[in-house]
Protein backbone atom coordinates (compact mmCIF):
# COMPACT_ATOMS: atom_id res chain seq x y z
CA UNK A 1 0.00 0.00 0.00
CA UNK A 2 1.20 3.80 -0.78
CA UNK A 3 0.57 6.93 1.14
CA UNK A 4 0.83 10.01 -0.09
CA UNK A 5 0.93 12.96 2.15
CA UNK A 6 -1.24 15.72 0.63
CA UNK A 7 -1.66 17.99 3.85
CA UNK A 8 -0.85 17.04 7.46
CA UNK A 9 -4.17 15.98 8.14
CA UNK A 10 -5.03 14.42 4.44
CA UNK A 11 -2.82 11.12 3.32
CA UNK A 12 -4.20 9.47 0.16
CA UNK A 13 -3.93 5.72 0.12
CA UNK A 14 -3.34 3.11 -2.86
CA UNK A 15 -3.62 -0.27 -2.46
CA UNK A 16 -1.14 -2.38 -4.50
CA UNK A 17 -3.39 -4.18 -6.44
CA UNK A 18 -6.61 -3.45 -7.75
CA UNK A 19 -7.75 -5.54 -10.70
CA UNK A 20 -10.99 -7.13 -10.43
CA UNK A 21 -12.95 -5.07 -8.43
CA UNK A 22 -11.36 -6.09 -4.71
CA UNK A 23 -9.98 -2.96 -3.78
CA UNK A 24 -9.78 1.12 -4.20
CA UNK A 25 -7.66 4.24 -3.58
CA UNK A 26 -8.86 6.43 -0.63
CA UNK A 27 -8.29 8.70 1.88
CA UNK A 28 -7.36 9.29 5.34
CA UNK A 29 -8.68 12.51 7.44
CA UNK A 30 -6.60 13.14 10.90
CA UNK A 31 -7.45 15.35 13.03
CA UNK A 32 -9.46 14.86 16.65
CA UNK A 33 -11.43 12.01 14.90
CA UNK A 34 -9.89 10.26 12.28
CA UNK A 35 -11.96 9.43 9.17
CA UNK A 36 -11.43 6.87 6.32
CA UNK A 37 -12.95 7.37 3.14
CA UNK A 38 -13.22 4.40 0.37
CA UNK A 39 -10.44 2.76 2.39
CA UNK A 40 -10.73 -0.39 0.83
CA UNK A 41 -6.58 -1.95 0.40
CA UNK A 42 -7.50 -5.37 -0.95
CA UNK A 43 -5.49 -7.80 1.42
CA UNK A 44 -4.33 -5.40 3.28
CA UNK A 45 -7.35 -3.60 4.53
CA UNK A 46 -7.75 -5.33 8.13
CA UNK A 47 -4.20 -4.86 8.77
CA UNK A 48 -4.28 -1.14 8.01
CA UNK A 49 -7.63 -0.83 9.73
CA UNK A 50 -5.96 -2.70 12.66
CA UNK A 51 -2.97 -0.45 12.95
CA UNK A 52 -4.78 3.27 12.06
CA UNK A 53 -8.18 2.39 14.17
CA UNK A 54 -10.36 5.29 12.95
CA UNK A 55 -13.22 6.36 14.83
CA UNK A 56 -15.55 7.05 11.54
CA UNK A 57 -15.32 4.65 8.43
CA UNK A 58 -17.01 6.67 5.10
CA UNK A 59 -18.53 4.40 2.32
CA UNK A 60 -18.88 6.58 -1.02
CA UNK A 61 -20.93 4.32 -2.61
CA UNK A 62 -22.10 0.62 -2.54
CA UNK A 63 -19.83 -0.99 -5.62
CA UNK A 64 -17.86 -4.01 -4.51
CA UNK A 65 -14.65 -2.53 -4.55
CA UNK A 66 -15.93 0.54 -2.69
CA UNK A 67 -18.20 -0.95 -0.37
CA UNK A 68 -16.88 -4.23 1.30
CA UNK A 69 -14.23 -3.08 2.97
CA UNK A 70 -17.28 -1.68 5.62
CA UNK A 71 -17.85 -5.06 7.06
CA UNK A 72 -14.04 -5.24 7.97
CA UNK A 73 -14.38 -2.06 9.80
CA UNK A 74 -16.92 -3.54 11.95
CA UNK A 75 -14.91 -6.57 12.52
CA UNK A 76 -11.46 -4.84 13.70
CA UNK A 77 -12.30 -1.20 14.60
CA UNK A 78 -15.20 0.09 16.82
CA UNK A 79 -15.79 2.80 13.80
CA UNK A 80 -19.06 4.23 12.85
CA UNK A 81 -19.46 2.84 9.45
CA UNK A 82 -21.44 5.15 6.90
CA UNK A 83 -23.50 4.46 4.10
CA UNK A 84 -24.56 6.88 1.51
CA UNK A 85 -28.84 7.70 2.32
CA UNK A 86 -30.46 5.29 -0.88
CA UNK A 87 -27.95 3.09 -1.27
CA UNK A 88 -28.29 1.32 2.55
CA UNK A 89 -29.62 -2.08 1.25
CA UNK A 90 -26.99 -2.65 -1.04
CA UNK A 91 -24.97 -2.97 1.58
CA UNK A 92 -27.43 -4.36 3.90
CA UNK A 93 -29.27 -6.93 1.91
CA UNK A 94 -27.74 -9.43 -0.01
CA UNK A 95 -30.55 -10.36 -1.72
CA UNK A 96 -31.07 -6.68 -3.17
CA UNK A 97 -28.37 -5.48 -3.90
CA UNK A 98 -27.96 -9.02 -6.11
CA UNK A 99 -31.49 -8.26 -7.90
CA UNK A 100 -30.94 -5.35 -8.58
CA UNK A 101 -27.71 -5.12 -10.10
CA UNK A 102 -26.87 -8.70 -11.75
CA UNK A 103 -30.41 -9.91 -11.63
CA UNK A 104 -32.58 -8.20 -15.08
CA UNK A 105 -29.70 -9.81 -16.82
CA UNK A 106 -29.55 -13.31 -15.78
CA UNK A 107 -26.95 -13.42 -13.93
CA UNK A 108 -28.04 -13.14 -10.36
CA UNK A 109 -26.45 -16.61 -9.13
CA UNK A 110 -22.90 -16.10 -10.96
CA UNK A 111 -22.99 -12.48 -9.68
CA UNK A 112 -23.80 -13.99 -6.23
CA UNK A 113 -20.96 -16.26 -5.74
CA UNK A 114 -18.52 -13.67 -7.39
CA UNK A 115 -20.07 -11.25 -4.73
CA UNK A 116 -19.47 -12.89 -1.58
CA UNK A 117 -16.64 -15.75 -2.42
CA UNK A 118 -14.12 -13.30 -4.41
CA UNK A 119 -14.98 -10.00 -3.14
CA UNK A 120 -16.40 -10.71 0.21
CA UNK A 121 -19.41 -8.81 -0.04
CA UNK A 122 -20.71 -9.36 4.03
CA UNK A 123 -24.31 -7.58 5.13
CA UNK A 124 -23.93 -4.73 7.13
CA UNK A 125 -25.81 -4.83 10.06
CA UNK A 126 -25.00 -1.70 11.85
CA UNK A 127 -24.54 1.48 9.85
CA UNK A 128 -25.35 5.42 9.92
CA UNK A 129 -26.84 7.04 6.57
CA UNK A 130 -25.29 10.08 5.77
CA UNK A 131 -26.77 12.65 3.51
CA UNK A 132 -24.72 15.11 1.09
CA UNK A 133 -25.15 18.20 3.96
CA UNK A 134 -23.90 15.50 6.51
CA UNK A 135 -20.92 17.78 8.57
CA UNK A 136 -17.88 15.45 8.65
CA UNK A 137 -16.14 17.87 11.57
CA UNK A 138 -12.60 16.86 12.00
CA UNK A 139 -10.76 19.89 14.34
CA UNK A 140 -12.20 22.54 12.45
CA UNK A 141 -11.14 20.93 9.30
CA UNK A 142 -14.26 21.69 6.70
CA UNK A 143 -14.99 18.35 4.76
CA UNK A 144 -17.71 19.62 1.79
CA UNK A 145 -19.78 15.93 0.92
CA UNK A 146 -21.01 16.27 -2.32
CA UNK A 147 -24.07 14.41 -4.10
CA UNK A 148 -22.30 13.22 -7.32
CA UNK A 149 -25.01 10.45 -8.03
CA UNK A 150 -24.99 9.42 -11.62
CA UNK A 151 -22.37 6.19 -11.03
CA UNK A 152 -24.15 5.33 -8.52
CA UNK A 153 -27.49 6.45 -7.54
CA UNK A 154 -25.49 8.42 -4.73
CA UNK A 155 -22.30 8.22 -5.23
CA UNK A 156 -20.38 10.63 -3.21
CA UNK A 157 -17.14 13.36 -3.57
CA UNK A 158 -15.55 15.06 -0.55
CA UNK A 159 -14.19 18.78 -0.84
CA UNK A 160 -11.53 20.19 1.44
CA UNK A 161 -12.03 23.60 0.45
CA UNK A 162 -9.44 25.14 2.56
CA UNK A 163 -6.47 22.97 0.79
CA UNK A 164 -8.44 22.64 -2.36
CA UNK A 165 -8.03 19.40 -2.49
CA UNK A 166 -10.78 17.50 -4.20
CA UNK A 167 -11.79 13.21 -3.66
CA UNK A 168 -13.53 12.27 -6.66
CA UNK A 169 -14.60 8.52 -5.65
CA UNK A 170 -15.50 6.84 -8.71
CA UNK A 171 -16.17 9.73 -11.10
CA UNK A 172 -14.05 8.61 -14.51
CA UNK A 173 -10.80 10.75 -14.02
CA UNK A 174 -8.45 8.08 -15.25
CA UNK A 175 -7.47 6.07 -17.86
CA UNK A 176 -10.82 3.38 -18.53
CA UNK A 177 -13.23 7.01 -18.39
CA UNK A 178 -16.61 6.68 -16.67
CA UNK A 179 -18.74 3.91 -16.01
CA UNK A 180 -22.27 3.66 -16.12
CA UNK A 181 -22.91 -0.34 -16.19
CA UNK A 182 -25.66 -1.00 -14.14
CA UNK A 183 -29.16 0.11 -14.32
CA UNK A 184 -29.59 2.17 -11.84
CA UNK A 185 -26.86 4.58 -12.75
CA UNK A 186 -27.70 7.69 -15.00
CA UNK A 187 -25.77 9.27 -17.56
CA UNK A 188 -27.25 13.06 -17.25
CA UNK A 189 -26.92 12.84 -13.41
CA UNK A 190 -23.37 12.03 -14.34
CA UNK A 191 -22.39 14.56 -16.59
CA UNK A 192 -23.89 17.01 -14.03
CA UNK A 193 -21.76 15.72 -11.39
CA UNK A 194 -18.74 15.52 -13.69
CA UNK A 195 -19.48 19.74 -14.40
CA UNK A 196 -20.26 20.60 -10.87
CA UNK A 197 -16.59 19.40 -9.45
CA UNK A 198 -14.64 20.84 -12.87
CA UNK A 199 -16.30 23.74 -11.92
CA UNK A 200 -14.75 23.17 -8.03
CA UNK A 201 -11.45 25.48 -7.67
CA UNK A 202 -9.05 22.58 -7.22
CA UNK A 203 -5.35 22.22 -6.60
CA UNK A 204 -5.35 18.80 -5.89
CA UNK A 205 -7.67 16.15 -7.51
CA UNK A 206 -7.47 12.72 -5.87
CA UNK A 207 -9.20 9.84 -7.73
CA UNK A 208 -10.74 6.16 -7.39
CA UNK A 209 -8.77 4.18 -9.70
CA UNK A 210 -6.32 7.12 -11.82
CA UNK A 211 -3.95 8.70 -9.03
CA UNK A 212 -3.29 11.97 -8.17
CA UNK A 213 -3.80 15.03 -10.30
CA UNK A 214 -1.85 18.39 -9.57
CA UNK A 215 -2.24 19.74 -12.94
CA UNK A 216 -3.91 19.79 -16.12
CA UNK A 217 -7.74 19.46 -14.02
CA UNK A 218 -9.67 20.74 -16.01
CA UNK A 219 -8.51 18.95 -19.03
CA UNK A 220 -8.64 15.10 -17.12
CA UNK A 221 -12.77 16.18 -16.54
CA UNK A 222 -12.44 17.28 -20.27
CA UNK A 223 -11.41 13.94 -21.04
CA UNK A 224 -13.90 12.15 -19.07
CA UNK A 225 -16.63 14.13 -20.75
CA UNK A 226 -15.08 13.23 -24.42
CA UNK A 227 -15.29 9.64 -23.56
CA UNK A 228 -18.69 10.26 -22.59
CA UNK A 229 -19.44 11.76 -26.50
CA UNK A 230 -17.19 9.38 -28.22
CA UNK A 231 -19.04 6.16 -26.68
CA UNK A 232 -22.72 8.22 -28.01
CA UNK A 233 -21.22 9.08 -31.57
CA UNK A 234 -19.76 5.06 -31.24
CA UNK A 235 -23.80 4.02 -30.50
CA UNK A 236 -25.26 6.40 -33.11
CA UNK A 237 -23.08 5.79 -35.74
CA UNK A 238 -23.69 1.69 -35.55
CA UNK A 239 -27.58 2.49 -35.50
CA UNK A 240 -27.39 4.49 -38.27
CA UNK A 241 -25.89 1.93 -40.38
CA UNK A 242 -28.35 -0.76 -39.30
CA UNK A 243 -26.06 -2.65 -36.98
CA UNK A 244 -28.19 -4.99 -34.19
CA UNK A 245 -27.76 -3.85 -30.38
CA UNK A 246 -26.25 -7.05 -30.01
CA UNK A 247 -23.05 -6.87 -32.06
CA UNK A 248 -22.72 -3.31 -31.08
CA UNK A 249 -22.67 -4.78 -27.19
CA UNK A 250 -19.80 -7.00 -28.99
CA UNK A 251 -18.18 -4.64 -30.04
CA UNK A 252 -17.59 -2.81 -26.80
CA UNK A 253 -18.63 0.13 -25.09
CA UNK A 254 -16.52 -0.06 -22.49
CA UNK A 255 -14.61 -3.08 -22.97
CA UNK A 256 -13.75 -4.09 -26.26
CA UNK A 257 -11.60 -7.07 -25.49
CA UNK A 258 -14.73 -9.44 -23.55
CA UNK A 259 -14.30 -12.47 -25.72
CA UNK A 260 -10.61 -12.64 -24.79
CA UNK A 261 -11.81 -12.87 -20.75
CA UNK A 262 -12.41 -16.25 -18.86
CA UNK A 263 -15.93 -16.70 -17.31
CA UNK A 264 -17.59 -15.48 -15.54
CA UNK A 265 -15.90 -11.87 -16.13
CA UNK A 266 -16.70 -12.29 -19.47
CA UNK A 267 -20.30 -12.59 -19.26
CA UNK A 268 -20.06 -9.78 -16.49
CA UNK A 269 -18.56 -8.13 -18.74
CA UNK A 270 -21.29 -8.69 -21.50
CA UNK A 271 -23.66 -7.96 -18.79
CA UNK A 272 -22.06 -4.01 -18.18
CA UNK A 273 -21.47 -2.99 -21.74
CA UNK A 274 -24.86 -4.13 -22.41
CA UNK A 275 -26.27 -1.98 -19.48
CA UNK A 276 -24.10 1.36 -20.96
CA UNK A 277 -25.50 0.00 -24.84
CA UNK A 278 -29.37 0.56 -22.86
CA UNK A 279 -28.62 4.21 -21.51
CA UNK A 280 -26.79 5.70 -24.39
CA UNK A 281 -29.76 4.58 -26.51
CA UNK A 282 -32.09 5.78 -23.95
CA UNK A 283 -30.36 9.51 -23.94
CA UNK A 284 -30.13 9.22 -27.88
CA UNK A 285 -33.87 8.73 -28.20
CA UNK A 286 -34.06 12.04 -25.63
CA UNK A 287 -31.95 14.03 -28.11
CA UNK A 288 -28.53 12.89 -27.41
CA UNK A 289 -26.25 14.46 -24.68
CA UNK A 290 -25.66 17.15 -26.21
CA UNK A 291 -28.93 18.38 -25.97
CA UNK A 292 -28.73 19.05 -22.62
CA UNK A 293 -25.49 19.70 -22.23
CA UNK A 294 -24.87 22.31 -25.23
CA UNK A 295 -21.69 22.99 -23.69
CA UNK A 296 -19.94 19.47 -24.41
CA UNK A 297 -20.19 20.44 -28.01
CA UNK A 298 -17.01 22.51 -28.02
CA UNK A 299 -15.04 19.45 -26.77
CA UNK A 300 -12.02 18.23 -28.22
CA UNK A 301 -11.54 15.24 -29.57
């Protein structure tokens, strides 16, 4: 695991590892309390929790490699663990968060055992909702939660305004761009996120999955945002030339290489791209992105 010093109270954490969904970056708050955010290290993550013992344990949102690392915190700290309000039984019901993710697609059962016996997803039984006006205070230190729903149906960013430093969570700042593969995430919600924090004055943006950023923010949103356009132009341009949903799912949305992965991945894979294929032709039937977002025109490619 790597730890970056950002302030003296903020120390952004990498796990080694994290391919298949076990494990994220996140960050560390010190101060009277000491908060965790996302702090999910793979096979490290009891060990860390062990050693650090924070008193408040901050869930951004309820994907696997965000979310499981909550029941650990129960088993080795005496931290509050908190769950983004709406996205509680996810974490808290097996059965739900199972049906509705994997389940409209037929994969509920695979899902299920890839859930709990590679990643393992544990209930929650004791948690706190938290709310995007929820006041994380750490010795004075202001901690801004923001509702960046759209991933997730609400997904969260922290904002330490007085360092500028900026957590993203899961919002597409790195090299794979954002993902939208299940059905309850929403691509205009996400765009509006992804505008509301380029819009934050940042110094230094710290991501999910792509690092740290101390320069050239603006242009890593910009680049999330073209991804977002490419992947429509990618759907629109298939339609128009008659091609079937189904080979443009095979094609790729998001990941053009599926055939090449063992099962199950590769039907989870199937599975995701399909999900993005279903909301980019939803938005194109409203008009395209574009259409509410005039301002993604000017992009680059």
């Amino acid at each position: 695991m790597k730890r970056t010093l950002i302030t003296d109270r903020l120390i952004f954490l990498e796990p080694d590892d994290m391919r298949l969904f076990k494990a994220c970056a996140g960050l560390m708050v010190q101060g009277t309390r000491k908060l965790v955010i996302d702090a999910n290290m793979g096979p490290e993550t009891a060990a860390f929790l062990q050693t650090e013992q924070p008193q408040a344990a901050i869930i951004s949102h309820y994907h696997l490699d965000h979310g499981v690392w909550g029941s650990v915190a129960q088993d080795h700290t005496e931290a509050d663990v908190f769950i983004p309000s709406g996205e509680e039984a996810y974490l808290a019901d097996l059965d739900f968060f199972v049906n509705q993710t994997a389940g409209p697609y037929g994969l509920a059962e695979a899902w299920r055992r890839f859930s709990v016996e590679d990643c393992g997803y544990r209930e929650l039984k004791h948690y706190t909702s938290y709310d995007p006006d929820h006041a994380f205070a750490d010795q004075g230190l202001a901690i801004v939660c923001l509702d960046t729903g759209g991933h997730s149906p609400s997904h969260r960013s922290f904002y330490f305004p007085e360092d500028k430093v900026l957590f993203t969570g899961d919002m597409g700042v790195d090299r794979f761009g954002p993902w939208y593969g299940w059905a309850d995430c929403d691509l205009r919600q996400l765009v509006e996120a992804i505008l509301r924090l380029r819009g934050l004055p940042v110094e230094v943006l710290l991501t999910s999955h792509g690092g740290m950023l101390t320069s050239a923010i603006p242009e890593a949103w910009d680049l999330a945002l073209r991804r977002l356009v490419d992947r429509e132009n990618h759907v629109a341009q298939r339609l128009e030339k008659g091609h079937r949903p189904e080979a443009i799912v095979a094609e790729g949305i998001f990941f053009p290489q599926k055939s090449q992965v063992p099962e199950p991945m590769q039907s989870f894979l199937y599975m995701w791209d399909t999900a993005m294929y279903d909301h980019h032709r939803k938005m194109l039937e409203e008009g395209g992105l574009a259409r509410f977002f005039p301002e993604l025109r000017s992009l680059k490619p």
